[in-house]
Protein backbone atom coordinates (compact mmCIF):
# COMPACT_ATOMS: atom_id res chain seq x y z
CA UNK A 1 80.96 19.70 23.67
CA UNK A 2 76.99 19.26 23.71
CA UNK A 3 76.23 16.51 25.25
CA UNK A 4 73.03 14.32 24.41
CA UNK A 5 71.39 15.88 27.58
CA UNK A 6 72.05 19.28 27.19
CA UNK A 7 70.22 19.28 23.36
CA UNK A 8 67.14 17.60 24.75
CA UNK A 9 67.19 20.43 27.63
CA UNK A 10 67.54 23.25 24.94
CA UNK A 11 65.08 21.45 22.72
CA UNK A 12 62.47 21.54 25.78
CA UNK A 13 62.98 25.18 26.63
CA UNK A 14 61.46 26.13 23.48
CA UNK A 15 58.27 24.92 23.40
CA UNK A 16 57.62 27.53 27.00
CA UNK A 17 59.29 30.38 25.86
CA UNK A 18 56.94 30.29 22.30
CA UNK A 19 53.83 30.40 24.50
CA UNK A 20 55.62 33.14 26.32
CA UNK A 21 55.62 34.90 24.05
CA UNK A 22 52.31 33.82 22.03
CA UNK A 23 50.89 35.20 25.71
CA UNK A 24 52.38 38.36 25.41
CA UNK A 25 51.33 39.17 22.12
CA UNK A 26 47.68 38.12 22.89
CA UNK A 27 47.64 40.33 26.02
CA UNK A 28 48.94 43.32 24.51
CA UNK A 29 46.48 43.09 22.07
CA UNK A 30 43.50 43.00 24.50
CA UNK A 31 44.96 45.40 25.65
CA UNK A 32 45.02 47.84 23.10
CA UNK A 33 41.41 46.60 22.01
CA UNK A 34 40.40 47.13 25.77
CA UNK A 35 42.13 50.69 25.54
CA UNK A 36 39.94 51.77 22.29
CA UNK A 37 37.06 50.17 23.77
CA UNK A 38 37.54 52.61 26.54
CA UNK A 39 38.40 55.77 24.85
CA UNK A 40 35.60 55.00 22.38
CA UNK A 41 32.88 55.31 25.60
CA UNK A 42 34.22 58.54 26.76
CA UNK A 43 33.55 60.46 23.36
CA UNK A 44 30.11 58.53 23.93
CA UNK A 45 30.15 59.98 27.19
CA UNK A 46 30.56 63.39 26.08
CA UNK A 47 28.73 62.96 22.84
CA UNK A 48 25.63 62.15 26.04
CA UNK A 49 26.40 64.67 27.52
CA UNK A 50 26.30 67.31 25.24
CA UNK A 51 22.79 65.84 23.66
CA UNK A 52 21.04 66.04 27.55
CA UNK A 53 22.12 69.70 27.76
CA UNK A 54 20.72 70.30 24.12
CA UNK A 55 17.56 68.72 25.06
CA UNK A 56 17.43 70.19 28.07
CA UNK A 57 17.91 73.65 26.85
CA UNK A 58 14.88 72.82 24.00
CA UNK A 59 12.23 71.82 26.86
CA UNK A 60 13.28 75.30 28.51
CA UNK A 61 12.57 77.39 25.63
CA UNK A 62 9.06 78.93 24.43
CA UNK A 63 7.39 76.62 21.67
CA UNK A 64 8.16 77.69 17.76
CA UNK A 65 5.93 77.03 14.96
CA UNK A 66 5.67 72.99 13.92
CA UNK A 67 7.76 72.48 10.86
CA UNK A 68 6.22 73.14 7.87
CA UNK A 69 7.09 71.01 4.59
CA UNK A 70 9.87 72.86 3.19
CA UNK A 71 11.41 72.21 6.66
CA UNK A 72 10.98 68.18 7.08
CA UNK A 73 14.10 67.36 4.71
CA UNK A 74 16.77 68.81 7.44
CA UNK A 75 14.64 67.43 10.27
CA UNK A 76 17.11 64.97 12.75
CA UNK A 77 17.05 63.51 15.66
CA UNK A 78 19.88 65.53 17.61
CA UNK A 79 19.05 68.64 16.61
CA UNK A 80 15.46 68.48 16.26
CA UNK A 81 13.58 66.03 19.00
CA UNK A 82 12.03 67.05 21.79
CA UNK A 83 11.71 70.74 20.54
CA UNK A 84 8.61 72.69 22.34
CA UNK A 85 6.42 73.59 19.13
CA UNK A 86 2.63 74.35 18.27
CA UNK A 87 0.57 73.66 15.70
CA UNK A 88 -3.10 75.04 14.69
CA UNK A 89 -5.80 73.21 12.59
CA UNK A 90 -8.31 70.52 13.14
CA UNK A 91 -8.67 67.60 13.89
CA UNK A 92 -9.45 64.22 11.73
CA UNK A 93 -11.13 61.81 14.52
CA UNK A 94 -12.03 59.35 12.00
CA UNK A 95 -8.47 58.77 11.20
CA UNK A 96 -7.01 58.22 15.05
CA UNK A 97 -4.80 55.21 15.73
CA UNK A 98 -4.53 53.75 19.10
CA UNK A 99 -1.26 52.42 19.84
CA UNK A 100 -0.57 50.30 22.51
CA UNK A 101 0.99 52.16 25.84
CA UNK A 102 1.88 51.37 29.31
CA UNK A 103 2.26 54.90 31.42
CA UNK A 104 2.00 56.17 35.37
CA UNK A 105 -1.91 55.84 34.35
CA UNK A 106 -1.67 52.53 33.81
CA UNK A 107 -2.22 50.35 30.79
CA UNK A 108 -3.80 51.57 27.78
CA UNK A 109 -2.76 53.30 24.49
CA UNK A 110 -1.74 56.93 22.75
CA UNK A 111 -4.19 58.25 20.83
CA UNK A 112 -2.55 59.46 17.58
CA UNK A 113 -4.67 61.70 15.62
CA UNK A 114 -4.05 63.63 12.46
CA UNK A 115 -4.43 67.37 12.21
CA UNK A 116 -4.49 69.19 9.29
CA UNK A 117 -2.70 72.81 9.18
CA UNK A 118 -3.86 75.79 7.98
CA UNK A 119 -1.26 75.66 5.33
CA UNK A 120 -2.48 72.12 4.75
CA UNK A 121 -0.15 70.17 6.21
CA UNK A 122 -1.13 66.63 8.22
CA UNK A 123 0.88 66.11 11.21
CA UNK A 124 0.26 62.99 13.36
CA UNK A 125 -0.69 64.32 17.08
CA UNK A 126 -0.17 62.52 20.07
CA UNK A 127 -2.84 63.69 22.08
CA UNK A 128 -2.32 62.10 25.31
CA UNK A 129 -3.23 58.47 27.32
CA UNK A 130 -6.49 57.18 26.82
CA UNK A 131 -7.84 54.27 28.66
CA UNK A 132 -8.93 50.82 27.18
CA UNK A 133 -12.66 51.26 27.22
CA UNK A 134 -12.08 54.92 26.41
CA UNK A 135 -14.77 56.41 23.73
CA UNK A 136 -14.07 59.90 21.82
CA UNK A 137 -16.70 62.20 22.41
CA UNK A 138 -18.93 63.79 19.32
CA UNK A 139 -17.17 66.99 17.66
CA UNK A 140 -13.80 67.09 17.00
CA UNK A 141 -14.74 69.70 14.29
CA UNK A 142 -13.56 73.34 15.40
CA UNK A 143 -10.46 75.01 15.38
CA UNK A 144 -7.86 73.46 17.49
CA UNK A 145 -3.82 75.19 18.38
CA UNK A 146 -1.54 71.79 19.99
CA UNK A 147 1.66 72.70 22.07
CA UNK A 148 3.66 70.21 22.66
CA UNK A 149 7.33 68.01 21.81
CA UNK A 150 8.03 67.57 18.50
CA UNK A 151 9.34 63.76 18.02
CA UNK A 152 10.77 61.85 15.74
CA UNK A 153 8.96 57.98 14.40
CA UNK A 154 9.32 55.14 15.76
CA UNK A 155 9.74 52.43 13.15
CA UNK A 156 8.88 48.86 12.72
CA UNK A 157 7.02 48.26 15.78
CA UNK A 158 7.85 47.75 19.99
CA UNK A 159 9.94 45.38 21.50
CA UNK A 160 9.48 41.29 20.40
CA UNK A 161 6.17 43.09 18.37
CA UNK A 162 5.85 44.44 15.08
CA UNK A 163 3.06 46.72 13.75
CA UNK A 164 0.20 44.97 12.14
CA UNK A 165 -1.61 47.44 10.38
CA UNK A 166 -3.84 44.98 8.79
CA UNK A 167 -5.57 44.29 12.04
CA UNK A 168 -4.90 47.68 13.41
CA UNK A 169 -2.35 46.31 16.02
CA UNK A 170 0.07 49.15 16.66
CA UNK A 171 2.73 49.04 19.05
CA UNK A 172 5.13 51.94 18.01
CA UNK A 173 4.25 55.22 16.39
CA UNK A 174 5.23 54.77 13.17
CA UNK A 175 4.38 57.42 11.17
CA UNK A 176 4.75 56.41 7.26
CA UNK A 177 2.95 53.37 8.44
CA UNK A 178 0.18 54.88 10.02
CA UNK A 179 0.07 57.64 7.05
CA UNK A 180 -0.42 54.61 4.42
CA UNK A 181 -2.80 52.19 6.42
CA UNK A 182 -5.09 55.61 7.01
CA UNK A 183 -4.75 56.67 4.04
CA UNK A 184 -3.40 60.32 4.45
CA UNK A 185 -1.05 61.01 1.57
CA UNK A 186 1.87 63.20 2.42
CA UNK A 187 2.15 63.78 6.42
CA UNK A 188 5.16 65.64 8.79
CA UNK A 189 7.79 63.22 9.23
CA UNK A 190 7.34 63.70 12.61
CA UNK A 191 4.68 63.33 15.31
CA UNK A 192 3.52 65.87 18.45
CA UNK A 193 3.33 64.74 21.67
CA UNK A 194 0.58 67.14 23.27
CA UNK A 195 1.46 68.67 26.60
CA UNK A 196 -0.99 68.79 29.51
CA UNK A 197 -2.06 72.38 28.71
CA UNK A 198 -5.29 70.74 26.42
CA UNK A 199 -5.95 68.30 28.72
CA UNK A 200 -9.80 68.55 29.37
CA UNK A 201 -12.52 65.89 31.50
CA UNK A 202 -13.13 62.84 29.99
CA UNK A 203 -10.16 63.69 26.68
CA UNK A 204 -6.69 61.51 26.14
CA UNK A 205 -3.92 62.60 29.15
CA UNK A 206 -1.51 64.83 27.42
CA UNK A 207 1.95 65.58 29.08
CA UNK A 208 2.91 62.28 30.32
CA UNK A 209 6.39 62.09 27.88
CA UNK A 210 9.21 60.73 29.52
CA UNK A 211 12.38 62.71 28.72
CA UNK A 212 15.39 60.40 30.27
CA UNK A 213 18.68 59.37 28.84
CA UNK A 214 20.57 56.49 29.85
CA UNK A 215 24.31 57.46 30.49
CA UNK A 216 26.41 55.02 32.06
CA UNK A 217 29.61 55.22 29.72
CA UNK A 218 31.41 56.33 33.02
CA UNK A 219 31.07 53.06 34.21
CA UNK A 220 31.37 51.08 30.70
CA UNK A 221 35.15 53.71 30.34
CA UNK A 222 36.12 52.29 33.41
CA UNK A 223 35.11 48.92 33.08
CA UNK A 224 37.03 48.57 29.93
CA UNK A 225 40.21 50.61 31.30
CA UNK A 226 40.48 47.89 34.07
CA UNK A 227 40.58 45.06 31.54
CA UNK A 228 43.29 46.64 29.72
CA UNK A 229 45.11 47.40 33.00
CA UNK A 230 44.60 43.48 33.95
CA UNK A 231 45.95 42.09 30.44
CA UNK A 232 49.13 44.69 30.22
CA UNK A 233 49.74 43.42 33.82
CA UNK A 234 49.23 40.00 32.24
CA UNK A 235 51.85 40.59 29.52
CA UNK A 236 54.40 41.86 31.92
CA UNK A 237 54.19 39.02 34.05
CA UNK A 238 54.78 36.94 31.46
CA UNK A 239 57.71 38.77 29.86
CA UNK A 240 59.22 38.67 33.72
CA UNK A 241 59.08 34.82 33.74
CA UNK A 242 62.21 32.82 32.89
């Protein structure tokens, strides 16, 4: 016989053993989120991994030939930045865009300057640091061969600042932007980023590119991994409890 007692003792088990169990459920499914979470940064990892080597292996090699436009539609960014190329043709110094820079020189900007190919292409050329009060010297006209990284645009504008081309505030190289507010037409949809080799008294710094890759997924796959070890631990606790 059930007395009075015993049903409100039953009655007030219930209520614990539903959040027992409401615990459990929400555990194991952190910890199955944490557990993709982690997997998912160790194909990042080696996704990193394998880009550093390729770029690596692309500064070590001899430069190639720049692109030419029946080349630019299969252009991308993991298999084509930071490869050593060259490019001949000359310059267009009345067309150069200054965009804002902060480098090992100090403050200042890239000069980006268009050079036409002898096959008539325009590719935007990073030609180095240049100071604020920097003025280009008279010339510019002759016959000019660029080494350097080929790159890929920068969009939009830098951080918390967005291109103004109206007022000729650039803080990205952006090079459909620049193309259109200088009027160029068609231009590589890519820029160079001239190595030191031109680098002459009193002309923009080439050579200062950073190459550097941030890779902490190690520590993100871990990170995540402990979490998931901390809410399964959580679960089983709370499956042990009577």
């Amino acid at each position: 016989m059930t007395t009075g007692d015993d049903r409100s003792l039953t009655a007030g088990a219930a209520p614990p053993r539903r959040k027992r169990l409401l615990l459990v459920a929400l555990s194991l499914l952190a910890t199955a989120l944490f557990v993709g979470l982690g997997i998912w940064q160790v194909e990042r990892r080696a996704w990193k991994l394998d880009l550093i080597a390729r770029v690596e292996a692309r500064l070590a090699s001899p430069p190639v030939p720049a692109p030419g436009r029946a080349e630019w539609p299969a252009l991308s960014r993991d298999a084509d930045e930071y490869r050593r190329v060259t490019a001949q043709g000359r310059f267009l110094p009345d067309r150069a865009v200054r965009i804002l820079a902060v480098t090992e020189k100090g403050a200042g900007s890239w000069l980006l300057v268009p050079l036409v190919t002898e096959a008539g292409d325009t590719i935007l050329i990073n030609r180095g640091f240049v100071p604020p009060d920097w003025q280009a010297p008279p010339g510019g006209e002759e016959v000019v061969t660029v080494t350097g990284l080929l790159r890929l645009p920068e969009p939009g504008g830098g951080f918390l600042r967005s291109n103004d081309p109206a007022r000729d505030r650039w803080y990205s190289r952006d090079v459909a932007a620049i193309a259109q507010a200088r009027g160029l037409g068609p231009v590589a949809p890519y820029f160079i980023d001239a190595d030191a080799s031109g680098n002459r008294p009193g002309a923009p710094v080439g050579g200062l590119t950073v190459v550097a890759f941030r890779n902490h997924h190690l520590i993100y796959a871990l990170t995540w991994f402990g979490l998931a070890a901390l809410s399964g631990y959580a679960a089983y606790r709370a499956l042990r409890e009577r």
